[in-house]
Protein backbone atom coordinates (compact mmCIF):
# COMPACT_ATOMS: atom_id res chain seq x y z
CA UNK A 1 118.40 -17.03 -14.55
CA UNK A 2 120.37 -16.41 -11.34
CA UNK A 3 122.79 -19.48 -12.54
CA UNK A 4 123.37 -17.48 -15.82
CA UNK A 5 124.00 -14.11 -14.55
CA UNK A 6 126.48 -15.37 -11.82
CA UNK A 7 128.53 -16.95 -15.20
CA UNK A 8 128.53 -13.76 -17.14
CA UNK A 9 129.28 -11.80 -13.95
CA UNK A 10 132.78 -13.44 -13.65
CA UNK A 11 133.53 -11.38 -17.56
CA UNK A 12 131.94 -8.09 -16.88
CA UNK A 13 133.17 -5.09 -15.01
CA UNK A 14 130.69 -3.39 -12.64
CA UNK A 15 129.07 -1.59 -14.63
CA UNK A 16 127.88 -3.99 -17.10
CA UNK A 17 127.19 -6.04 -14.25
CA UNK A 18 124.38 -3.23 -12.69
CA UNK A 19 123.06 -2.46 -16.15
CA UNK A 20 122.08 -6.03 -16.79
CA UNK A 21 120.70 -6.22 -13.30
CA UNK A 22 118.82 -3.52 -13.79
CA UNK A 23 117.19 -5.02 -17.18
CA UNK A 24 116.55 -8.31 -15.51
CA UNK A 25 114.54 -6.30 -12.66
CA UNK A 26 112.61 -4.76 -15.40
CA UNK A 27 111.66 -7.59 -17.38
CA UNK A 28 110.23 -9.46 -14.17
CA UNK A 29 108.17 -6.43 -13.13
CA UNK A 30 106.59 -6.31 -16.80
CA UNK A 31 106.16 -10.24 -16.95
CA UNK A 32 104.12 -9.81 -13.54
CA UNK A 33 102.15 -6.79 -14.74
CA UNK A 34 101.11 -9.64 -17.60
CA UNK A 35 100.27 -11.86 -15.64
CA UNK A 36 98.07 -10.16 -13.36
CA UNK A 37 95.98 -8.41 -16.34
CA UNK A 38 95.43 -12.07 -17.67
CA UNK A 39 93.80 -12.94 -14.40
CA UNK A 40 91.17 -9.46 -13.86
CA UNK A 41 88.22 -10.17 -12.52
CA UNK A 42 84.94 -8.45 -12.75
CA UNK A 43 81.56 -8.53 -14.83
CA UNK A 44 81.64 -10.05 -17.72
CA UNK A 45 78.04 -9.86 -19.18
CA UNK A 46 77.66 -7.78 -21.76
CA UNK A 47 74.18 -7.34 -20.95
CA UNK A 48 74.86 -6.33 -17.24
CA UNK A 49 74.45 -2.55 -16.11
CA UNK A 50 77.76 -2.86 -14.49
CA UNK A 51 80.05 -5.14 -17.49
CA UNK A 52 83.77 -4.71 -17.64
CA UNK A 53 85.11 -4.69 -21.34
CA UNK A 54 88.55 -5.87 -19.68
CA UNK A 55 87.62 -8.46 -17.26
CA UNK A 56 88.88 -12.25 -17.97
CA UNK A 57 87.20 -13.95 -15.00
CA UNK A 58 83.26 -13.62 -14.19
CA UNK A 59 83.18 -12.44 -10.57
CA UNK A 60 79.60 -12.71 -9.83
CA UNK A 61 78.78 -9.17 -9.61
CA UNK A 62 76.74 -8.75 -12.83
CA UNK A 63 73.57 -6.39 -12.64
CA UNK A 64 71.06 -7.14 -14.91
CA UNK A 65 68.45 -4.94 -16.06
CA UNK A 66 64.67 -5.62 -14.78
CA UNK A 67 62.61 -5.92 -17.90
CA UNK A 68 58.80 -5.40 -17.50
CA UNK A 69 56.77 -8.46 -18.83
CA UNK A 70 53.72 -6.76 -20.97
CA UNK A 71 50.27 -7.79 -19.22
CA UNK A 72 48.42 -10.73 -20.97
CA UNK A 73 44.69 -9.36 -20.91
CA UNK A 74 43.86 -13.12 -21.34
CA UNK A 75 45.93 -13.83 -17.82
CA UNK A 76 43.71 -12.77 -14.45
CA UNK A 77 47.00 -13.11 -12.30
CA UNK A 78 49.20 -10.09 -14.33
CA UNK A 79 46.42 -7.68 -14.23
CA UNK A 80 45.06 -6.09 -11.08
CA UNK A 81 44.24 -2.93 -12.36
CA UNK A 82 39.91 -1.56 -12.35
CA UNK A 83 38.65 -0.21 -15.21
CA UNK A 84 37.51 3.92 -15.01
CA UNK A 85 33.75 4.23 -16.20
CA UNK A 86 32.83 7.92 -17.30
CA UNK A 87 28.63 8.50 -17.70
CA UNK A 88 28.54 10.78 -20.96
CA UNK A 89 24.69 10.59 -20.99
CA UNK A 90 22.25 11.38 -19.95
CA UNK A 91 23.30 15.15 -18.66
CA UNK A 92 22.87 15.55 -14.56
CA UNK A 93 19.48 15.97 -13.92
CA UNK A 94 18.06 15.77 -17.16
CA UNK A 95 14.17 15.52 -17.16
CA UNK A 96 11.87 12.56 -18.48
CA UNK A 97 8.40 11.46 -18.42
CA UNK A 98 7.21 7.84 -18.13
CA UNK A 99 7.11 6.14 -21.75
CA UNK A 100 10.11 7.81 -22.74
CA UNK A 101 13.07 6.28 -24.38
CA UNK A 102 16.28 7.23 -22.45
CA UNK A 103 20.01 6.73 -24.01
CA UNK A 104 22.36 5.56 -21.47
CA UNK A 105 26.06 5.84 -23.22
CA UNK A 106 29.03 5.43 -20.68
CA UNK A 107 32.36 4.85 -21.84
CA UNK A 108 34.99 2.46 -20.50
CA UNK A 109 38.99 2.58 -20.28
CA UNK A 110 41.38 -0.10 -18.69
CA UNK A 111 44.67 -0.78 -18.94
CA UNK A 112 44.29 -4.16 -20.30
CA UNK A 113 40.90 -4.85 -22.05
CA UNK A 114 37.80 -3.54 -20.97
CA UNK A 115 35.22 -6.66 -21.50
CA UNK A 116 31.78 -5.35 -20.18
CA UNK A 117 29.16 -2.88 -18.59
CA UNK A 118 26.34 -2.78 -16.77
CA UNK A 119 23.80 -0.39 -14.76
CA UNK A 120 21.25 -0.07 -12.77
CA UNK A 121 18.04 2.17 -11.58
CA UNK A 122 17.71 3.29 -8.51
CA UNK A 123 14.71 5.35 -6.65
CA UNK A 124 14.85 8.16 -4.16
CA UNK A 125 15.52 5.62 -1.69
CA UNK A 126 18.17 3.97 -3.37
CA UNK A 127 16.31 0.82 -3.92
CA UNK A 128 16.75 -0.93 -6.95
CA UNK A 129 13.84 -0.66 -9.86
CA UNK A 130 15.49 -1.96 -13.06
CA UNK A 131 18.72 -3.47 -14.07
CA UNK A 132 20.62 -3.84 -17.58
CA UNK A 133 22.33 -7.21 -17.16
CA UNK A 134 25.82 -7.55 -18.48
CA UNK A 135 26.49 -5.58 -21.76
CA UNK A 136 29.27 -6.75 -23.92
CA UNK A 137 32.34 -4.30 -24.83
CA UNK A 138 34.48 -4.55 -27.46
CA UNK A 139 37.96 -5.67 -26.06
CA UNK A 140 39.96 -2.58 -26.47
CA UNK A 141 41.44 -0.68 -23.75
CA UNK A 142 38.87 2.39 -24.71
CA UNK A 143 35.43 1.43 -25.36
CA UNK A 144 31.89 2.90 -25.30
CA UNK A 145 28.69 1.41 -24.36
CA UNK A 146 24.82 2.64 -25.48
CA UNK A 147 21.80 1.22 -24.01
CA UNK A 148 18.16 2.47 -24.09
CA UNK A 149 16.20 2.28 -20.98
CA UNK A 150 12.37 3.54 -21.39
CA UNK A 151 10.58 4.96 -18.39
CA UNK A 152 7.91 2.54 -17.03
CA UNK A 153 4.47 4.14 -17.08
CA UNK A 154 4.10 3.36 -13.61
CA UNK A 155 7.33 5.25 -12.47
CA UNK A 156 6.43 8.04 -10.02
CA UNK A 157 7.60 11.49 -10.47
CA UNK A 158 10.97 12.36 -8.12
CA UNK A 159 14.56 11.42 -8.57
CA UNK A 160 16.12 8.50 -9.91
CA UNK A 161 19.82 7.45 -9.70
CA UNK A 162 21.96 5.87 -12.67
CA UNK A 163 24.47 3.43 -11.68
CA UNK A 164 26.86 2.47 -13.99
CA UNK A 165 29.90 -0.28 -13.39
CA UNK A 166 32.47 -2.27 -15.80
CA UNK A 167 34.44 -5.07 -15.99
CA UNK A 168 37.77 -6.10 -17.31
CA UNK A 169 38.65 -9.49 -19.35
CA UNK A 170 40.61 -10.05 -15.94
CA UNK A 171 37.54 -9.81 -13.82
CA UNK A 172 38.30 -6.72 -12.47
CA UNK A 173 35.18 -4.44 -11.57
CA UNK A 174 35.10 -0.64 -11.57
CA UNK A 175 34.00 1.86 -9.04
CA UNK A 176 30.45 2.82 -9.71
CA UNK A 177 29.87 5.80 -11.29
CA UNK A 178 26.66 7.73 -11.08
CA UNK A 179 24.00 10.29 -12.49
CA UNK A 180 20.57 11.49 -11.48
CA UNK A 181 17.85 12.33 -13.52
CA UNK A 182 14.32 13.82 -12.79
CA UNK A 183 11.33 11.91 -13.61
CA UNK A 184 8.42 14.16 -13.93
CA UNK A 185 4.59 13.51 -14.24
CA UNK A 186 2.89 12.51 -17.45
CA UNK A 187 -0.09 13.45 -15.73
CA UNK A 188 -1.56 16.18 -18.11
CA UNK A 189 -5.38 15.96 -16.54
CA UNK A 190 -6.12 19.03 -14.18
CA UNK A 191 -8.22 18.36 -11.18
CA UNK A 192 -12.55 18.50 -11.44
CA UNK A 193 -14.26 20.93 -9.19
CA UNK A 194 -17.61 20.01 -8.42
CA UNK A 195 -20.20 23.50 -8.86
CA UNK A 196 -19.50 24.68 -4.89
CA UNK A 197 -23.32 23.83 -3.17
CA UNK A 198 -24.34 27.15 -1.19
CA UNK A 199 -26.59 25.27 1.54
CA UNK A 200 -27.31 28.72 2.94
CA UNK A 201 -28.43 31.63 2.59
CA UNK A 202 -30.93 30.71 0.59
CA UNK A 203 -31.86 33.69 -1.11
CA UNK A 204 -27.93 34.57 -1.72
CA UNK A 205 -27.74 37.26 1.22
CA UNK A 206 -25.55 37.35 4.11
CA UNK A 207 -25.30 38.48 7.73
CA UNK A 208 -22.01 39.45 8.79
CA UNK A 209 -20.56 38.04 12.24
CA UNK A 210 -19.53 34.40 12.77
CA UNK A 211 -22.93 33.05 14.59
CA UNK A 212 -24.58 29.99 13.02
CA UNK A 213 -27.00 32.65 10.99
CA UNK A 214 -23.37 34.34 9.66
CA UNK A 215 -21.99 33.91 6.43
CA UNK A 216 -22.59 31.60 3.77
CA UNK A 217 -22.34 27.70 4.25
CA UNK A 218 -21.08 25.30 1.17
CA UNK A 219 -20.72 21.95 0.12
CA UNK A 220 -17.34 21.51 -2.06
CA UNK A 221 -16.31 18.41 -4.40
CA UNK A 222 -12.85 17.94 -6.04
CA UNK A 223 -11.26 14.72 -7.95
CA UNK A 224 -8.08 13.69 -9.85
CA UNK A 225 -7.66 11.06 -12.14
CA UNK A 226 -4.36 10.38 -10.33
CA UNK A 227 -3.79 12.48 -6.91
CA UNK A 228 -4.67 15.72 -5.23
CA UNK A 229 -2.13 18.35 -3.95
CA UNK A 230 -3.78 20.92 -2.06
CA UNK A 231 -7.18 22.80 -2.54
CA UNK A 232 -7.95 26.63 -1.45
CA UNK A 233 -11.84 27.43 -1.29
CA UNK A 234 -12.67 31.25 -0.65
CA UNK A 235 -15.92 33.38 0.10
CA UNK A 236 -14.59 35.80 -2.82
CA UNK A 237 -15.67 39.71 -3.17
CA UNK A 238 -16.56 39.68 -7.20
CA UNK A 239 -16.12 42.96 -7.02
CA UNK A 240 -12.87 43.88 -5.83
CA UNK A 241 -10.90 40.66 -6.40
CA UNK A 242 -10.42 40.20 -2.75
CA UNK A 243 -10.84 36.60 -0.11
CA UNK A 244 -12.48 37.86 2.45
CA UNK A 245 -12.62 33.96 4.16
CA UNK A 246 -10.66 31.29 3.12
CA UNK A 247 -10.50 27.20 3.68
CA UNK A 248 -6.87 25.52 2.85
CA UNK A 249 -5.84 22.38 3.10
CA UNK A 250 -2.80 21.06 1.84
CA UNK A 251 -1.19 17.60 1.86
CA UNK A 252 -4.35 15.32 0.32
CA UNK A 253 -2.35 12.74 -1.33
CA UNK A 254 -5.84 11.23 -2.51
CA UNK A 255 -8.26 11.43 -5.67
CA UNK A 256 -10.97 12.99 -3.74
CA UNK A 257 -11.82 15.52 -1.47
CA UNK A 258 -14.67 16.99 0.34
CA UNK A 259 -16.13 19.70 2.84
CA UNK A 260 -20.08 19.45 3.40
CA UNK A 261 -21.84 22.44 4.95
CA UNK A 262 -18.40 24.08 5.58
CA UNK A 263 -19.05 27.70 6.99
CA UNK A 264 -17.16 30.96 5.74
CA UNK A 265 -17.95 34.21 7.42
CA UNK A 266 -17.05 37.69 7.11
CA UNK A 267 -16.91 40.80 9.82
CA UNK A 268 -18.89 43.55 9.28
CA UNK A 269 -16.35 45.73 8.35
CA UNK A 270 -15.39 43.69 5.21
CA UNK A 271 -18.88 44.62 3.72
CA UNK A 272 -17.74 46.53 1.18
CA UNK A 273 -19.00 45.15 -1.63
CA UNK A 274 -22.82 44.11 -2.70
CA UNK A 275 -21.01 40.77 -4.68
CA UNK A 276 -19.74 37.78 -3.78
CA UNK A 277 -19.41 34.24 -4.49
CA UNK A 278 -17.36 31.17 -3.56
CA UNK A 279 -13.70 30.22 -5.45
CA UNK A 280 -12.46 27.51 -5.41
CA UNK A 281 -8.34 26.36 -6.48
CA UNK A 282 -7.08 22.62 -6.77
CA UNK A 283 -4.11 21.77 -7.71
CA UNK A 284 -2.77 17.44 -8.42
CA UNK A 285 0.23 16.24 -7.60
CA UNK A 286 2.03 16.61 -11.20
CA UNK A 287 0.95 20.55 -10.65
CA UNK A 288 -1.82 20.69 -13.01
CA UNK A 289 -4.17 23.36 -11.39
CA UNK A 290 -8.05 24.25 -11.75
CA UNK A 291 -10.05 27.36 -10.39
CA UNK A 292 -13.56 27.71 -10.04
CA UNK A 293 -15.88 30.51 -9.33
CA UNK A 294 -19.10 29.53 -8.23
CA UNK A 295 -22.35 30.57 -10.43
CA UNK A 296 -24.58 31.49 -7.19
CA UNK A 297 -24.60 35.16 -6.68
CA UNK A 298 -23.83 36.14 -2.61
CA UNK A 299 -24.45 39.26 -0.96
CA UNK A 300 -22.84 41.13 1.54
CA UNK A 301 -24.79 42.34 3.74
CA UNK A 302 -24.45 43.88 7.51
């Protein structure tokens, strides 16, 4: 090129010479801009958060997107997630009796697959009395499980607690979720009171003081067919509806109970009736209750 333009120089005046300078410079500059757009370098992955529509050359740089792999309930290792267990019966503290048929109904979401349930009966000292086993779930990420649980006859009245877990087909196991319910007596059978024995006085009157002649003695009897509470005996004015002496005791946690010869006395001011006689009040430990009034006429006297 240089060759050529020094043999044309030697025919053109200066002028022509600087113009076709000037034309040379030009078309070098543009070849080089050519050249160096041929060779750009950058991303060129379409797929890449960063491609370059007008890079030639791969650079290394590309940035492609992270794409989430769906979990495969079937695979343990892509699914670490519990299951949530929500109780939806029985209601907090809902009230049964032994022999009755109680619906347990919990229900079960996971992200995956729920696969099973299970729960478990617990006393007021959290000891376990009965347990469901595993209970199949539909695989589903929302399912609900029913079970019937009936209330032994020997289960004694207080609280119970309902413990409910789940499982996922990846073996995951849920927090345990709980509800308590009241078992109360089927004990329907008040307590017997045996006719209260007046040992003395004889003939029905009293003496007032608290000497061995005072008063009224008595022989008392009550039974349960299952267990006593508490049992209140009185030396009762008829006539005014008042205890003028009383004998309490409280805490029997047995079928029986007895006083023989137990003495009530009276001061002379609480003469103020003729009539009297002996009450008695027993109550069991499922709160069935029995009073008693004595047959044998007593008299106050001073």
């Amino acid at each position: 090129m240089i060759e050529l333009i020094s043999a044309l120089s030697s025919r053109l005046n200066k002028n022509e010479k600087i113009l076709i300078m000037k034309k040379v410079m030009f078309l070098m500059l543009a070849g080089s801009l050519v050249l160096a757009g041929c060779k750009k370098e950058g991303c060129t992955n379409s797929n890449a958060t960063n491609y370059d529509e007008k890079a030639k050359t791969d650079d290394g740089s590309c940035i492609l997107p992270v794409i989430e792999e769906p979990i495969d309930p079937t695979d343990p290792t892509s699914d670490t997630e519990k299951p949530v267990v929500t109780i939806t019966a029985p209601a907090a503290n809902a009230k049964v009796k032994s022999g009755d048929k109680l619906t347990i109904t919990a229900t079960v979401t996971d992200n995956a697959s729920a696969a099973s349930w299970m729960y478990a009966i617990l006393d007021a000292a959290d000891k376990e009395v009965s347990n469901s086993g595993t209970l199949t779930l539909g695989k589903t990420t929302s399912e609900e499980g029913n079970s019937e649980y009936t209330i032994p006859a020997s289960a004694e009245a207080g609280n119970y607690t309902i413990s409910v877990t789940a499982t996922d087909v990846a073996g995951n196991v849920s927090t345990a979720v709980t509800v308590v319910i009241v078992v109360e007596s089927s004990d329907a059978q008040a307590p017997e009171i045996t006719e209260p024995n007046v040992t003395f006085p004889i003939g029905g009157t009293m003496s007032s003081g608290t000497g061995a002649a005072s008063g009224a003695k008595v022989t008392l009897a009550v039974s349960d067919d299952v267990e006593l509470s508490w049992v209140k005996a009185y030396l009762y004015d008829t006539d005014n509806s008042v205890a003028i002496d009383s004998l309490i005791e409280t805490d029997i946690n047995a079928k029986t109970w007895g006083k023989t010869e137990h003495q009530f006395t009276y001061a002379r001011t609480d003469a103020q009736s003729q009539k009297g006689a002996i009450k008695v009040v027993a109550q069991d430990k499922a709160g069935n209750e029995t009073t008693v009034t004595g047959s044998k006429v007593l008299t106050f006297g001073l």
